[in-house]
Protein backbone atom coordinates (compact mmCIF):
# COMPACT_ATOMS: atom_id res chain seq x y z
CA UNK A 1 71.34 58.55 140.44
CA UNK A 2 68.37 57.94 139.28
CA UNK A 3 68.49 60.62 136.42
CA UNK A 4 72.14 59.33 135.18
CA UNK A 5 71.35 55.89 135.05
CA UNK A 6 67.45 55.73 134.00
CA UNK A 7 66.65 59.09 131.94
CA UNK A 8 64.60 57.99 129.29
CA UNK A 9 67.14 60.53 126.52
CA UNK A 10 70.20 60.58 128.84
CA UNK A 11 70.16 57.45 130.82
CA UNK A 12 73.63 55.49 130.80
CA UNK A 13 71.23 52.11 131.20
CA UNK A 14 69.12 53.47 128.35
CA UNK A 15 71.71 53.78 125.61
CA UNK A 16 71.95 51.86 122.65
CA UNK A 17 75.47 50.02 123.39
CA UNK A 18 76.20 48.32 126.66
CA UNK A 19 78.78 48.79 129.09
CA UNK A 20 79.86 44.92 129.32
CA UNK A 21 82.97 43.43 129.21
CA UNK A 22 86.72 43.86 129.01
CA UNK A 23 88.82 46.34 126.18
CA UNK A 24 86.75 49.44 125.57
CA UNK A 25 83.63 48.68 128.17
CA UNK A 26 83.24 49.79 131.67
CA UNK A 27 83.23 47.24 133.37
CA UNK A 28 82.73 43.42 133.79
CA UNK A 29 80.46 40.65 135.25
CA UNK A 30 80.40 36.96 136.55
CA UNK A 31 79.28 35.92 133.29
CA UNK A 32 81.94 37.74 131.07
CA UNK A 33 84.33 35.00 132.77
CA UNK A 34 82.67 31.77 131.41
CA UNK A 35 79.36 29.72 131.96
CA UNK A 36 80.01 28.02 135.25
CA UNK A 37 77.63 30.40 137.21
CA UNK A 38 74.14 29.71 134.83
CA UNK A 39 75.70 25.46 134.75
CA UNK A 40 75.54 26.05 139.16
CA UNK A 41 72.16 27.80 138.96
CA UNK A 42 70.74 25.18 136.47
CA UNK A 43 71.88 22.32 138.92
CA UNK A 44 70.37 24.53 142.05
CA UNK A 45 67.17 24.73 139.87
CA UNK A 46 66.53 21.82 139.26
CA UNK A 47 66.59 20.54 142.53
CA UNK A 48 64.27 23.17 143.66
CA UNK A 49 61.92 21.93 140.85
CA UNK A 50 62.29 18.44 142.71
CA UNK A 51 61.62 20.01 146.18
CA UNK A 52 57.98 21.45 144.43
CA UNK A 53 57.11 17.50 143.43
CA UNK A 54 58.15 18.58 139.37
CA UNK A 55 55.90 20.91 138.46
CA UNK A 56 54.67 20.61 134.86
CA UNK A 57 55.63 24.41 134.61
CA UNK A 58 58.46 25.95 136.23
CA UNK A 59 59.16 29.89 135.36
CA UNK A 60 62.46 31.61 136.00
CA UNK A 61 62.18 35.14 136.02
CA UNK A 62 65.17 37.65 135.76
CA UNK A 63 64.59 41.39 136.69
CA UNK A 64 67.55 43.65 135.35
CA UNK A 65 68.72 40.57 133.07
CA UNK A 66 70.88 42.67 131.10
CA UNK A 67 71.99 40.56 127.72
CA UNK A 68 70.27 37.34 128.68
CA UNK A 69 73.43 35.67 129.34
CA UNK A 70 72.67 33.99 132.68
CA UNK A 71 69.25 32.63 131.26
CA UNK A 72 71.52 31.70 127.96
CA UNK A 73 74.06 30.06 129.91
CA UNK A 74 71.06 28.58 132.42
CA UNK A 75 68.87 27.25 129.44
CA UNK A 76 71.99 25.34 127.64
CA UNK A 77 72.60 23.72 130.69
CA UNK A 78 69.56 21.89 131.66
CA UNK A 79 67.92 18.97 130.03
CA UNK A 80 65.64 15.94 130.85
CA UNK A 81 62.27 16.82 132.21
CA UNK A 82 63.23 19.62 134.17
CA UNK A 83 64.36 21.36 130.78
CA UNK A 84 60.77 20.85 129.01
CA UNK A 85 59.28 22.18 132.28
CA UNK A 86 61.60 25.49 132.40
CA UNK A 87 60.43 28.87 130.77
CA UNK A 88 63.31 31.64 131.49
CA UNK A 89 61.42 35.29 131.55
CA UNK A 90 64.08 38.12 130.75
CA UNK A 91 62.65 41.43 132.34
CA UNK A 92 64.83 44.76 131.05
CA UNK A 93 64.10 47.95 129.45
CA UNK A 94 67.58 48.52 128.78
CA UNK A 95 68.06 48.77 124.78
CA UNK A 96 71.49 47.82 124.35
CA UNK A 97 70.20 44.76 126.75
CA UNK A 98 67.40 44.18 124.94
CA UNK A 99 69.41 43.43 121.32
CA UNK A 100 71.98 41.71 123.08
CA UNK A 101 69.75 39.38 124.66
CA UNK A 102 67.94 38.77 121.63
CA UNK A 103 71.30 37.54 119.79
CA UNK A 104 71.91 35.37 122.88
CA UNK A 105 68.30 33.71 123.68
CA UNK A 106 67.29 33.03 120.26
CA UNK A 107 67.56 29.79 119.59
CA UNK A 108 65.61 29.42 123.06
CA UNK A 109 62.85 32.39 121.69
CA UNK A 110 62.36 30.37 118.58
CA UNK A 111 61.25 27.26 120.61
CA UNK A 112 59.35 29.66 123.59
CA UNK A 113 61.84 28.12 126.38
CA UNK A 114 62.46 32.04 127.31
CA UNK A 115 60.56 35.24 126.29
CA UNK A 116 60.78 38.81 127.30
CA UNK A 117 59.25 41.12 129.89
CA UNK A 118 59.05 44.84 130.12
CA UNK A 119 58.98 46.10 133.40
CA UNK A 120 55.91 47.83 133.14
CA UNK A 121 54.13 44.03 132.48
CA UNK A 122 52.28 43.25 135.38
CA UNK A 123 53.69 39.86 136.98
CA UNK A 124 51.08 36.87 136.96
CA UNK A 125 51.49 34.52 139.72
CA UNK A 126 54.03 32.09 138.84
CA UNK A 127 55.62 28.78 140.46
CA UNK A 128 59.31 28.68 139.91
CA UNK A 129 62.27 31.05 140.97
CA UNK A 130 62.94 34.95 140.82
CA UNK A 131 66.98 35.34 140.24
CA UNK A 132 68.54 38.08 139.99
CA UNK A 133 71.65 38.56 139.66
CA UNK A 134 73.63 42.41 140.25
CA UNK A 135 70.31 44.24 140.04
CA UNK A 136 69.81 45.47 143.52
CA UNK A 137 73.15 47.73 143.44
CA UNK A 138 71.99 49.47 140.31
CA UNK A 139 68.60 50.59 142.49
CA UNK A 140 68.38 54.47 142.75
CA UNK A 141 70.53 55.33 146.66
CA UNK A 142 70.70 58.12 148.99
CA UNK A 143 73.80 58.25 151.04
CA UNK A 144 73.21 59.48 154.42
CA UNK A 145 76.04 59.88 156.99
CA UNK A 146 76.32 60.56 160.88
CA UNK A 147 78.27 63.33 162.17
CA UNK A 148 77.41 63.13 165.35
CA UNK A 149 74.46 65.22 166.57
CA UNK A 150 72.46 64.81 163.04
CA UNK A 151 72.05 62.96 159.83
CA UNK A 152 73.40 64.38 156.82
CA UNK A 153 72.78 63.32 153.35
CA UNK A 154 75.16 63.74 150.35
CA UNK A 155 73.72 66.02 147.66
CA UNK A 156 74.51 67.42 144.39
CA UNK A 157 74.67 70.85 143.84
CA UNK A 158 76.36 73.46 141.68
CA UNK A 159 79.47 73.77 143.25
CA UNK A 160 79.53 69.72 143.35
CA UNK A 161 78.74 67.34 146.11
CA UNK A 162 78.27 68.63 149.70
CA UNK A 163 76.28 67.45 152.69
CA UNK A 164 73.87 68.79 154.38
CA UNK A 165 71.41 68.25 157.16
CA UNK A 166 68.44 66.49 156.91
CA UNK A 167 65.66 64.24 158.19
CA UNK A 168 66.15 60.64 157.32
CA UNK A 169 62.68 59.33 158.35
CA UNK A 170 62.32 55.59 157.64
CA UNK A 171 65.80 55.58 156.96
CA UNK A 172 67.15 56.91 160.07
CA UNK A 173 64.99 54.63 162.32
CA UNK A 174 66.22 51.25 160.20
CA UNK A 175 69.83 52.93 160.69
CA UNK A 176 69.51 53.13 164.48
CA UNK A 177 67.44 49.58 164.50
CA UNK A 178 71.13 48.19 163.24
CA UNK A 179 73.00 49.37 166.48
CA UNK A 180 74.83 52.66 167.85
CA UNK A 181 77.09 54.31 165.04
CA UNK A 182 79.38 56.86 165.63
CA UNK A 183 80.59 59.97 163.85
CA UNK A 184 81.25 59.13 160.22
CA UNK A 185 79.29 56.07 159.86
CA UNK A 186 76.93 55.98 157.03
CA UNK A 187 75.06 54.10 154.35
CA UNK A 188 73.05 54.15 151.71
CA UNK A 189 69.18 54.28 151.35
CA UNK A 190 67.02 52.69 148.41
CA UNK A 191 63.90 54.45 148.79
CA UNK A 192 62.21 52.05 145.98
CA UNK A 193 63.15 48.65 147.47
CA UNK A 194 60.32 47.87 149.71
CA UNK A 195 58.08 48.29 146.29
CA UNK A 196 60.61 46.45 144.16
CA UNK A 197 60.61 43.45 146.39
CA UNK A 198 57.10 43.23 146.68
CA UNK A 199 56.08 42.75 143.52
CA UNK A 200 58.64 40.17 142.90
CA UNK A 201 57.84 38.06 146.34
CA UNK A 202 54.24 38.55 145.31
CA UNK A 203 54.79 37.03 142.56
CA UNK A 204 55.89 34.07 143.29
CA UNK A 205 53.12 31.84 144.04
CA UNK A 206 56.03 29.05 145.30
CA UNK A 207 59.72 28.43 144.83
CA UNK A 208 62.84 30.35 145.47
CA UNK A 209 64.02 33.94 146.10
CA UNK A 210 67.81 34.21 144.82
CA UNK A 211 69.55 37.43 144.71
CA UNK A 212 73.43 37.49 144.02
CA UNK A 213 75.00 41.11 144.62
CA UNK A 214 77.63 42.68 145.82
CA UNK A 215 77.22 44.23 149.34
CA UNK A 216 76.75 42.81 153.44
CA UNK A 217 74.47 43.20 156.30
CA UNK A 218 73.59 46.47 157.55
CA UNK A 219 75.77 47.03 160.62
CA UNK A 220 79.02 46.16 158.32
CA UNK A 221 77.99 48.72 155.36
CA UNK A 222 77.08 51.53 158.57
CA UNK A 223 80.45 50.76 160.05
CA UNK A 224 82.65 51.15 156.69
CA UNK A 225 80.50 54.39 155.48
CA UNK A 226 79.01 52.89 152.36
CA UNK A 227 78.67 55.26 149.35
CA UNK A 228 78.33 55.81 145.87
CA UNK A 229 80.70 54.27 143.21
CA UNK A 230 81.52 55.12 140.01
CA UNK A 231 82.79 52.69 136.90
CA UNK A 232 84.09 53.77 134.05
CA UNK A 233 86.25 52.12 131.57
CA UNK A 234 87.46 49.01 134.26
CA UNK A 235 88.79 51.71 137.19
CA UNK A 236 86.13 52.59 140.32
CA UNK A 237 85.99 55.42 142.20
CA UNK A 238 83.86 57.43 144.60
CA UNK A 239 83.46 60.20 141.60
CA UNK A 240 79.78 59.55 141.23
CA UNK A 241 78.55 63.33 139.95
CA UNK A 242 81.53 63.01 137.34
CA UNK A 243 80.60 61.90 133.71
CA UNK A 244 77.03 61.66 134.77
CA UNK A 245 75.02 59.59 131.88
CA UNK A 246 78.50 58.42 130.49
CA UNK A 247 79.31 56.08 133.82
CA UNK A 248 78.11 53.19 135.83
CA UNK A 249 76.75 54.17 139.18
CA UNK A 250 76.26 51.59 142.13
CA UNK A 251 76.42 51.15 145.90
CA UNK A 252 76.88 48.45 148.16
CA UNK A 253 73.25 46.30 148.36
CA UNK A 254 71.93 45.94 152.39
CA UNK A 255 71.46 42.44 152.60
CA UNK A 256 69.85 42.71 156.07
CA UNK A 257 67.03 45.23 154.63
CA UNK A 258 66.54 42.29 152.19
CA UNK A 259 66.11 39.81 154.03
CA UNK A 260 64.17 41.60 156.56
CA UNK A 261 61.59 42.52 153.57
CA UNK A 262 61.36 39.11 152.11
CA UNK A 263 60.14 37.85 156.08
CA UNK A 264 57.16 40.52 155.82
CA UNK A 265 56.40 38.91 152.32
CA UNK A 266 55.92 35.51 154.17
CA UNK A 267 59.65 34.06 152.65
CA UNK A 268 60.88 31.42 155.02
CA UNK A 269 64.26 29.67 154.88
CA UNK A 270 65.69 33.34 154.49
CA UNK A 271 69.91 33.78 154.83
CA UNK A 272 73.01 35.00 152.81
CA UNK A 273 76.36 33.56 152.11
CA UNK A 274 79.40 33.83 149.96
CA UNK A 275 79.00 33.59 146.48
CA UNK A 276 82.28 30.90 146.97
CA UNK A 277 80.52 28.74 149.06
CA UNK A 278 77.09 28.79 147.14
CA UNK A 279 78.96 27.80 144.43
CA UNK A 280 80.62 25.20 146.12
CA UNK A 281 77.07 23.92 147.88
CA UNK A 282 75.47 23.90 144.50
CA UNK A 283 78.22 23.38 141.52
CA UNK A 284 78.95 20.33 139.92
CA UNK A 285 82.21 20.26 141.04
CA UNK A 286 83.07 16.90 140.33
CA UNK A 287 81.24 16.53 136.90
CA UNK A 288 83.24 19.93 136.02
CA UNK A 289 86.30 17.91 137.08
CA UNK A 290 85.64 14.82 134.68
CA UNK A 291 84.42 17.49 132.22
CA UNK A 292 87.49 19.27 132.43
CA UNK A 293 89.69 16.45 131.41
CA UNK A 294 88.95 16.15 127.85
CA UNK A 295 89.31 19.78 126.96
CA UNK A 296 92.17 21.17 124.99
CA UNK A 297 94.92 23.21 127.31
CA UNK A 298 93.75 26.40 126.70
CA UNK A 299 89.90 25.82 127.07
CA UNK A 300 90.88 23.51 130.48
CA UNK A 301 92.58 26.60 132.17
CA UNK A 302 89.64 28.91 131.19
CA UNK A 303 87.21 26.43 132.80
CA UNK A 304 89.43 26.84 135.78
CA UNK A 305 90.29 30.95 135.89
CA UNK A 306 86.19 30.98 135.68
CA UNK A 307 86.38 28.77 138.93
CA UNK A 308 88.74 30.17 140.72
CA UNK A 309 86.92 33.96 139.80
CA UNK A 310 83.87 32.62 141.78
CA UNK A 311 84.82 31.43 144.30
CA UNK A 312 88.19 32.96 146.25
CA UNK A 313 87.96 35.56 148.67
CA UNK A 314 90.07 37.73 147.12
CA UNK A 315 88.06 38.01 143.67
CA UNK A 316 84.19 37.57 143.19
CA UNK A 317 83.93 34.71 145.73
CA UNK A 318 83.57 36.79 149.01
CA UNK A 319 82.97 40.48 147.85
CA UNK A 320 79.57 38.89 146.03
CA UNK A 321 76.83 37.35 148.51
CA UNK A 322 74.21 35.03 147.68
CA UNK A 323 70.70 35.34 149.40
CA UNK A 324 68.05 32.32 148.69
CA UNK A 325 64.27 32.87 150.19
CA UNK A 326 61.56 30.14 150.06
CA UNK A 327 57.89 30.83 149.43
């Protein structure tokens, strides 16, 4: 996974178009739908800028921030003191993100309320927020499955994928730490995550933690046999070693290995909900209401397809969970 999605030559997140959006892309995200995610994050920001006693600098970093169009969306949103205090970060070593997100934060480059970040930058201490938003599924995984007497992880070989018997070390003992499982449940493993959180926790010297994702606690994701999915031109499938370099690969992102490694950081306040009913804790709702009114028809029911994307079960609402840490 790591090779088809990160290969410096062959990488499908290292090629110079992107994968985002509707006809002729791969797939789509919360912000291909409209703006109403960045306008609830800017209101949710700001009030965390009020809970630090308005800090005279607040940074918002993004790891894996793709085309910039949450800090885009984010930065035309706020305004007041709490803009002038704001500095959005974009941190991606994708290429095609890179250009994209240069067309979509530059009028905010031009007067520094954003800048860029390669991933290899070492992270000062900064007061303010990490957000992420869909990174944590893109993180290299190993999926492992019981099948009774032994752990067996999925492999890739020449024949194609097979399983086979192995040791699961850390993995195995966080597995069994999440309750009994029985033949054929499995998940996936992110070797890298412990690392990847800490350097993000660590580097926030105050503020908030906010990962949205798709995914669910540990014991659900054991029970349902998470594994490896495939996108490719808007259809998913469990075809991961098909079309490798030419397809989006992602699994289903533990939110109770999360949350358990943001506690050993020293993050307090630490939980997960619905993406619906963050949005409906910390949108505008009302103001998007009164907004609403004066729009022409057609703009009106986009406002409201955008809405209604967010937050029902059935769509982004409940498959995407929101996790908020304090430092």
């Amino acid at each position: 996974m790591a090779w088809a999605l990160y290969d410096p030559n062959h990488g499908y997140y290292r090629r110079s178009t992107g994968p985002w959006g509707f006809e002729g892309k791969d797939y789509y995200t919360a912000l291909d739908v409209g703006p109403l995610l960045g306008q609830a994050l800017a209101v949710r920001l700001e009030s965390v800028w009020e809970a630090l006693d308005r800090p005279g600098r607040f940074t918002v970093l993004e790891p894996g921030a793709g085309r910039g169009w949450l800090g885009r969306d984010l930065l035309a949103a706020v305004s007041g003191p709490f803009a002038e205090a704001l500095t959005y970060v974009h941190r991606d070593d994708n290429p095609a993100a890179r250009m994209a997100a240069e067309q979509a934060l530059a009028p905010f480059l031009e007067t520094q309320r954003a800048r860029f970040s390669s991933e290899s930058e070492a992270l000062e201490p900064f007061t303010g927020a990490v957000v992420s938003l869909e990174l944590f599924d893109a993180l290299p995984a190993q999926p492992w499955r019981w099948e009774g007497a032994a752990w067996e992880r999925e492999m890739l070989t020449q024949d194609g994928p097979a399983w086979e018997k192995a040791d699961p070390g850390e993995a195995g003992t966080w597995f069994a730490s999440q309750g009994p499982v029985e033949p054929g449940d499995g998940s996936i493993w992110v070797e890298r995550l412990p690392a990847i959180m800490g350097e993000l926790a660590q580097a926030l010297k105050s503020g908030l933690f906010l990962a949205i994702d798709y995914g669910d606690t540990a014991a659900r994701l054991l029970a349902k046999g998470s594994d490896l999915r495939r996108f490719r031109g808007q259809q998913v499938d469990g075809n991961w070693w098909e079309d490798l370099g030419q397809a989006d690969l992602t699994a289903d992102v533990d939110f109770t290995r999360l949350e358990s490694l943001l506690a050993a950081e020293g993050l307090k306040g630490i939980g997960t909900t619905s993406l619906g009913r963050w949005i409906r804790a910390h949108g505008p709702l009302a103001q998007w209401e009164d907004q609403w009114q004066h729009l022409e028809g057609k703009e009106r029911l986009r406002r409201m397809e955008n809405l209604l994307s967010l937050t029902l079960p059935g769509m982004m609402g409940d498959r995407f969970k929101t996790l908020e840490a304090w430092r």
